[in-house]
N, C-alpha and C. Protein backbone atom coordinates (compact mmCIF):
# COMPACT_ATOMS: atom_id res chain seq x y z
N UNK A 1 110.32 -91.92 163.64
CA UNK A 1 111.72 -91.55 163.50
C UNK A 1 112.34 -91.47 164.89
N UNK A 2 113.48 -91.96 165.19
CA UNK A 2 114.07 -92.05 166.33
C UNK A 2 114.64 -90.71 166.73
N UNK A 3 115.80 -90.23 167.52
CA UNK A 3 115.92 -89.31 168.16
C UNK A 3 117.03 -89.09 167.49
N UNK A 4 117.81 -89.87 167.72
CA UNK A 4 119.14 -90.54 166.67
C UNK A 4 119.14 -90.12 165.20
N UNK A 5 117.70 -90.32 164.69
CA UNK A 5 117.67 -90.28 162.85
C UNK A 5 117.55 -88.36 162.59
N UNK A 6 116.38 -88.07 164.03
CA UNK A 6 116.04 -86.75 163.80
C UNK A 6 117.48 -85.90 163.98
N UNK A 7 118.22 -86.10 165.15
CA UNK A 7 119.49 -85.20 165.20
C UNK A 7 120.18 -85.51 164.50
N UNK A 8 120.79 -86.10 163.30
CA UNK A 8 121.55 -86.56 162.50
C UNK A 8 120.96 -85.55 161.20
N UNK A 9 119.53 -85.67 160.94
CA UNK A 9 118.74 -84.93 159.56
C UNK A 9 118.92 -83.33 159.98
N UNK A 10 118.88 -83.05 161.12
CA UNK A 10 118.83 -81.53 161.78
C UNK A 10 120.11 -81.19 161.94
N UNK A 11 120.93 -81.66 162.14
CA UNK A 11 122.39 -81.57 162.71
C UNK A 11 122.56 -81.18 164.16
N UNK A 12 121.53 -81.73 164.73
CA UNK A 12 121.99 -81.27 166.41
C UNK A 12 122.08 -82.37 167.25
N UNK A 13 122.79 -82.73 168.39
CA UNK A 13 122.89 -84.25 169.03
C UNK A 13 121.89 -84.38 169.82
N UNK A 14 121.91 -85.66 169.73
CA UNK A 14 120.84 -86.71 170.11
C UNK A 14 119.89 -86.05 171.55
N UNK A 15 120.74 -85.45 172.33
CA UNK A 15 120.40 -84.77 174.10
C UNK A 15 119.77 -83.54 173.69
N UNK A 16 119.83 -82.53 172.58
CA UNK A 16 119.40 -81.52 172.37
C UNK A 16 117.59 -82.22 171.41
N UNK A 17 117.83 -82.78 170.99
CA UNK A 17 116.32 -83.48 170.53
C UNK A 17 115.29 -84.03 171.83
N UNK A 18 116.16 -84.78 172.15
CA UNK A 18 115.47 -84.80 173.65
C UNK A 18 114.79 -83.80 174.39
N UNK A 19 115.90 -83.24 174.62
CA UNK A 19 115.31 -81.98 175.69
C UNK A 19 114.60 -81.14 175.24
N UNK A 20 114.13 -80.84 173.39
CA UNK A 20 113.02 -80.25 172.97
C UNK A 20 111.94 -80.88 172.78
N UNK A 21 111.78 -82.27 173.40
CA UNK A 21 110.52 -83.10 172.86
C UNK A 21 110.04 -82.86 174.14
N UNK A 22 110.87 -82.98 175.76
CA UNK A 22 110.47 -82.34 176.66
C UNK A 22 110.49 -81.10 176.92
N UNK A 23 110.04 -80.47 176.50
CA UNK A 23 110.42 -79.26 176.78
C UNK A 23 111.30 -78.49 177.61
N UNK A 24 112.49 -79.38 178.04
CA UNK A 24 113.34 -78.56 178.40
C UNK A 24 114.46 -77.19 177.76
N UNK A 25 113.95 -77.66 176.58
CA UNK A 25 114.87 -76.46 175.54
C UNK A 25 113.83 -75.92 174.38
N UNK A 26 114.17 -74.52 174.34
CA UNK A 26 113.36 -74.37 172.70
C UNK A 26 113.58 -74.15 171.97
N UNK A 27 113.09 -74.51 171.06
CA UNK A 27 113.04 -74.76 169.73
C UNK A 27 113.36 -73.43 168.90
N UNK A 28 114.13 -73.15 168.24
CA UNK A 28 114.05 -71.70 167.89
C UNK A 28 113.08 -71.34 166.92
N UNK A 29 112.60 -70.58 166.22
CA UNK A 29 111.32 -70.16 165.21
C UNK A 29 112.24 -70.50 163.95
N UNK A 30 113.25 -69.97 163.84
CA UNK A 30 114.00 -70.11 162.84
C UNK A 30 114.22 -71.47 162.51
N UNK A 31 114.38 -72.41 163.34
CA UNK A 31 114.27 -74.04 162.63
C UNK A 31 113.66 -74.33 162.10
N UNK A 32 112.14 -74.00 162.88
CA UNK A 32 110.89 -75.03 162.63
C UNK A 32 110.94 -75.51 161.35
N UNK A 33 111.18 -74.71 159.86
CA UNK A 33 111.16 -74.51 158.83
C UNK A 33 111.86 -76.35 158.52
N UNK A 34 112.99 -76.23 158.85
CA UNK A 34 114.18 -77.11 158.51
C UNK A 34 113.16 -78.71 159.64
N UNK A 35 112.85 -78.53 160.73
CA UNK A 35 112.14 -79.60 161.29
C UNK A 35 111.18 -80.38 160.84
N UNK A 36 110.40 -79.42 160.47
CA UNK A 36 108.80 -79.17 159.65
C UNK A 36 109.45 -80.41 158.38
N UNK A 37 110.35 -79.90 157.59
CA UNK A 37 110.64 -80.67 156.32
C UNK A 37 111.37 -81.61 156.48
N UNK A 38 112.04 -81.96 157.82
CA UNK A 38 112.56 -83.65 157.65
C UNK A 38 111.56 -84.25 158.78
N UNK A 39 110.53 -83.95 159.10
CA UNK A 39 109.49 -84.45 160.02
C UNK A 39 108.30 -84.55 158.86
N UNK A 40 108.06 -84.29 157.99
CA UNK A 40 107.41 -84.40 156.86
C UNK A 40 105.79 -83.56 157.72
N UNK A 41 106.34 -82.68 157.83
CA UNK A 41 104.89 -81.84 158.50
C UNK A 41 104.62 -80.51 158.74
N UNK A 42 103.25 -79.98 158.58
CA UNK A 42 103.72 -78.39 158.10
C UNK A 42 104.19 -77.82 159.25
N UNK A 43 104.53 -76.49 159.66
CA UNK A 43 105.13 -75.68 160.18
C UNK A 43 103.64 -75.68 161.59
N UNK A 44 103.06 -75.66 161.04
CA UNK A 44 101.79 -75.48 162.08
C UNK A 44 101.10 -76.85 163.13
N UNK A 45 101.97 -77.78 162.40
CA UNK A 45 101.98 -78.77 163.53
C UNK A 45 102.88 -78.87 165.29
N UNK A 46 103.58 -77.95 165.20
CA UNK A 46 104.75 -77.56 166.09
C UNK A 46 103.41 -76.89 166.90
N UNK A 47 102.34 -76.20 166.77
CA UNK A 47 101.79 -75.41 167.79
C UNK A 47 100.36 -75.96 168.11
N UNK A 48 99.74 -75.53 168.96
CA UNK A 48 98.63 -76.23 169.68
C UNK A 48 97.61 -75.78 168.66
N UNK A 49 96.64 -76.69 168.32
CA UNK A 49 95.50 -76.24 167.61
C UNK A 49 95.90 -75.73 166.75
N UNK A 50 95.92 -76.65 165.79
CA UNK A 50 96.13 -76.01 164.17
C UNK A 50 95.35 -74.52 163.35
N UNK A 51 96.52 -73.47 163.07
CA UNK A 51 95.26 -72.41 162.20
C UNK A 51 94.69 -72.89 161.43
N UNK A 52 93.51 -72.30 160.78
CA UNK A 52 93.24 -72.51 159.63
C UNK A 52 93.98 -72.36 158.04
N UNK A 53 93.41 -72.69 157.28
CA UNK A 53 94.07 -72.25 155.80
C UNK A 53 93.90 -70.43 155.70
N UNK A 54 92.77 -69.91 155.92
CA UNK A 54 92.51 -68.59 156.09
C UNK A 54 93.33 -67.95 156.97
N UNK A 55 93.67 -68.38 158.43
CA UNK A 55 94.17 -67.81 159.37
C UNK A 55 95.91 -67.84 158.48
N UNK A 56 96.67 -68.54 158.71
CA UNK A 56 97.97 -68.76 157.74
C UNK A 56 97.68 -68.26 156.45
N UNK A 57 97.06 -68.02 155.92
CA UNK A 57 97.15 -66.78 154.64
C UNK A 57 97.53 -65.35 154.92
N UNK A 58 96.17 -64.97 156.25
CA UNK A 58 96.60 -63.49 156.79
C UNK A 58 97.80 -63.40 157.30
N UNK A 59 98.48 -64.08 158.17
CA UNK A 59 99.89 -64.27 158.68
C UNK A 59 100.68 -63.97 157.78
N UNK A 60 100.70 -64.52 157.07
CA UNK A 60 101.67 -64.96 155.74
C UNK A 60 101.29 -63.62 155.33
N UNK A 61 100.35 -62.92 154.72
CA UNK A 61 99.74 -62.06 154.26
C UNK A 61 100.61 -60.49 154.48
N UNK A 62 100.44 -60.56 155.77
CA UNK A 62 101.04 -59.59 157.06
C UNK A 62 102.66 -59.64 157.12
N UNK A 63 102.99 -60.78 157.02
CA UNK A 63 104.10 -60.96 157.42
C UNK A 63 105.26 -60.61 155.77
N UNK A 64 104.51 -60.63 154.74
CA UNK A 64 105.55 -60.08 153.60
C UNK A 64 105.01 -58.36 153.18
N UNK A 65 104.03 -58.13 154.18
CA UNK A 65 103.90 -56.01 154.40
C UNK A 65 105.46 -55.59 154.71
N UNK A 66 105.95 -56.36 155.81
CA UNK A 66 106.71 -56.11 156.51
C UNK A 66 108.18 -55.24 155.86
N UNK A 67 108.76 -54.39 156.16
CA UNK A 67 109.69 -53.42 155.09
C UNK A 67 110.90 -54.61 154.84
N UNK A 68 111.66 -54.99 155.69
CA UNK A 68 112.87 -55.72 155.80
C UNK A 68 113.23 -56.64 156.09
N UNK A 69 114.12 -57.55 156.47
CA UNK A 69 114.67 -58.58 157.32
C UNK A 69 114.65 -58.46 158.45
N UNK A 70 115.25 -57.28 159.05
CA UNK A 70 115.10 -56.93 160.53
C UNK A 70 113.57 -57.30 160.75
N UNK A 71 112.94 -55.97 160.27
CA UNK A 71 111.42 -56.53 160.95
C UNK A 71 110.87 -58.02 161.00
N UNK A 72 111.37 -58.22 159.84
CA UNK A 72 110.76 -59.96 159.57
C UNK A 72 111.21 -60.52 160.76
N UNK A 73 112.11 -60.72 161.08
CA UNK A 73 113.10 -61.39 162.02
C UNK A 73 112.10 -60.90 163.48
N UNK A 74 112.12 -59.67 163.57
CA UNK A 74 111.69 -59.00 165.06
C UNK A 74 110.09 -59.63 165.18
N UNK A 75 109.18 -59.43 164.08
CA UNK A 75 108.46 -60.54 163.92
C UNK A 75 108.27 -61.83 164.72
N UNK A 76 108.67 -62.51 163.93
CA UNK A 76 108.83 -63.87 163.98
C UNK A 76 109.23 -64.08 165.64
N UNK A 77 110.79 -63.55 166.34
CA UNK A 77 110.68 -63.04 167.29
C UNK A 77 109.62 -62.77 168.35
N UNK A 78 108.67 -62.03 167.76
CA UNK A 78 107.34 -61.58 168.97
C UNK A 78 106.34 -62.68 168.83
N UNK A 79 106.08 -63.14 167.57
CA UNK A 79 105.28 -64.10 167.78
C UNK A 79 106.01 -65.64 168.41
N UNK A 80 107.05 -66.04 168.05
CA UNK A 80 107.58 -67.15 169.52
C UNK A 80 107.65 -66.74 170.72
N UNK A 81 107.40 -65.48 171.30
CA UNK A 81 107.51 -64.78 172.88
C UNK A 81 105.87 -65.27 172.87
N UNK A 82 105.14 -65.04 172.32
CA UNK A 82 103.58 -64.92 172.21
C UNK A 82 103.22 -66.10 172.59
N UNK A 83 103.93 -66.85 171.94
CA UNK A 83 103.46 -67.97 171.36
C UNK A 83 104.09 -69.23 172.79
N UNK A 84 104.99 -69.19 173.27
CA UNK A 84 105.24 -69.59 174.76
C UNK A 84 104.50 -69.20 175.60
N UNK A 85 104.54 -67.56 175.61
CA UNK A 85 104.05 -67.47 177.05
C UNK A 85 102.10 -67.76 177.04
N UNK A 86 101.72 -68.06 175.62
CA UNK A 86 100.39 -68.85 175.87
C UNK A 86 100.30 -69.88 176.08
N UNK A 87 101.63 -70.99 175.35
CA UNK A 87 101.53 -72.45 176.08
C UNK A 87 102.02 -72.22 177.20
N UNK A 88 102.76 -71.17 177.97
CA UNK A 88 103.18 -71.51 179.91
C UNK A 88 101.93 -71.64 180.16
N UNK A 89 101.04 -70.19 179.96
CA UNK A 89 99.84 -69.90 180.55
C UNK A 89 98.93 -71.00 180.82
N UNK A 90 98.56 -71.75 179.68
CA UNK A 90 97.83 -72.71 179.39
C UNK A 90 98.30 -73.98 180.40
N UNK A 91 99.62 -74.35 180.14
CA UNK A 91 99.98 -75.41 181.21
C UNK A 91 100.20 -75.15 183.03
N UNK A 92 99.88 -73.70 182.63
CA UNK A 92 99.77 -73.78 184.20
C UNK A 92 98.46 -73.73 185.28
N UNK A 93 97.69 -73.68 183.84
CA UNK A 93 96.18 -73.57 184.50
C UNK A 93 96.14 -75.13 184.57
N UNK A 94 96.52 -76.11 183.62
CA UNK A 94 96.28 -77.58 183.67
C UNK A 94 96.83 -78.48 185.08
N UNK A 95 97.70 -77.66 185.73
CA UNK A 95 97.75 -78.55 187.05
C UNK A 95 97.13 -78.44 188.15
């Protein structure tokens, strides 16, 4: 799929697709959902090393304990902070 087809299915322009394939921009948590389904791929392809089916159960598991929206949200939230600052970490040991 071109860059062109993807920002058109997502609704964002063509320079903002770009700059998340390089990582110059991110991706918010809240998309992935909407990416995931016109990229025809689960949600767990977006991150390094796929969980398991077990591991994404407990998540999932954990994540509807949760009392509200807020929390859900604050959530989701901590785990994309998490979840960067292990790919910085990681890419900065690689140079």
């Amino acid at each position: 799929m071109s860059q062109e087809d993807l920002a058109e299915a997502v609704e964002r322009d063509q320079r903002a697709i770009s700059e998340y394939e390089n990582g110059k921009r991110r991706l918010a948590a809240v998309d992935l959902p909407l990416f995931a389904t016109v990229l025809q791929v689960p949600i767990s392809h977006f991150f390094e090393g796929s969980a398991s089916p077990d591991q994404d159960a407990a998540l999932l598991n954990y994540f509807h304990l949760l009392p509200d929206d807020q929390a859900r949200h604050s959530a989701i939230v901590l785990m994309q902070t998490f979840a960067y600052a292990l790919m910085r970490a990681a890419s900065s040991t690689e140079r």
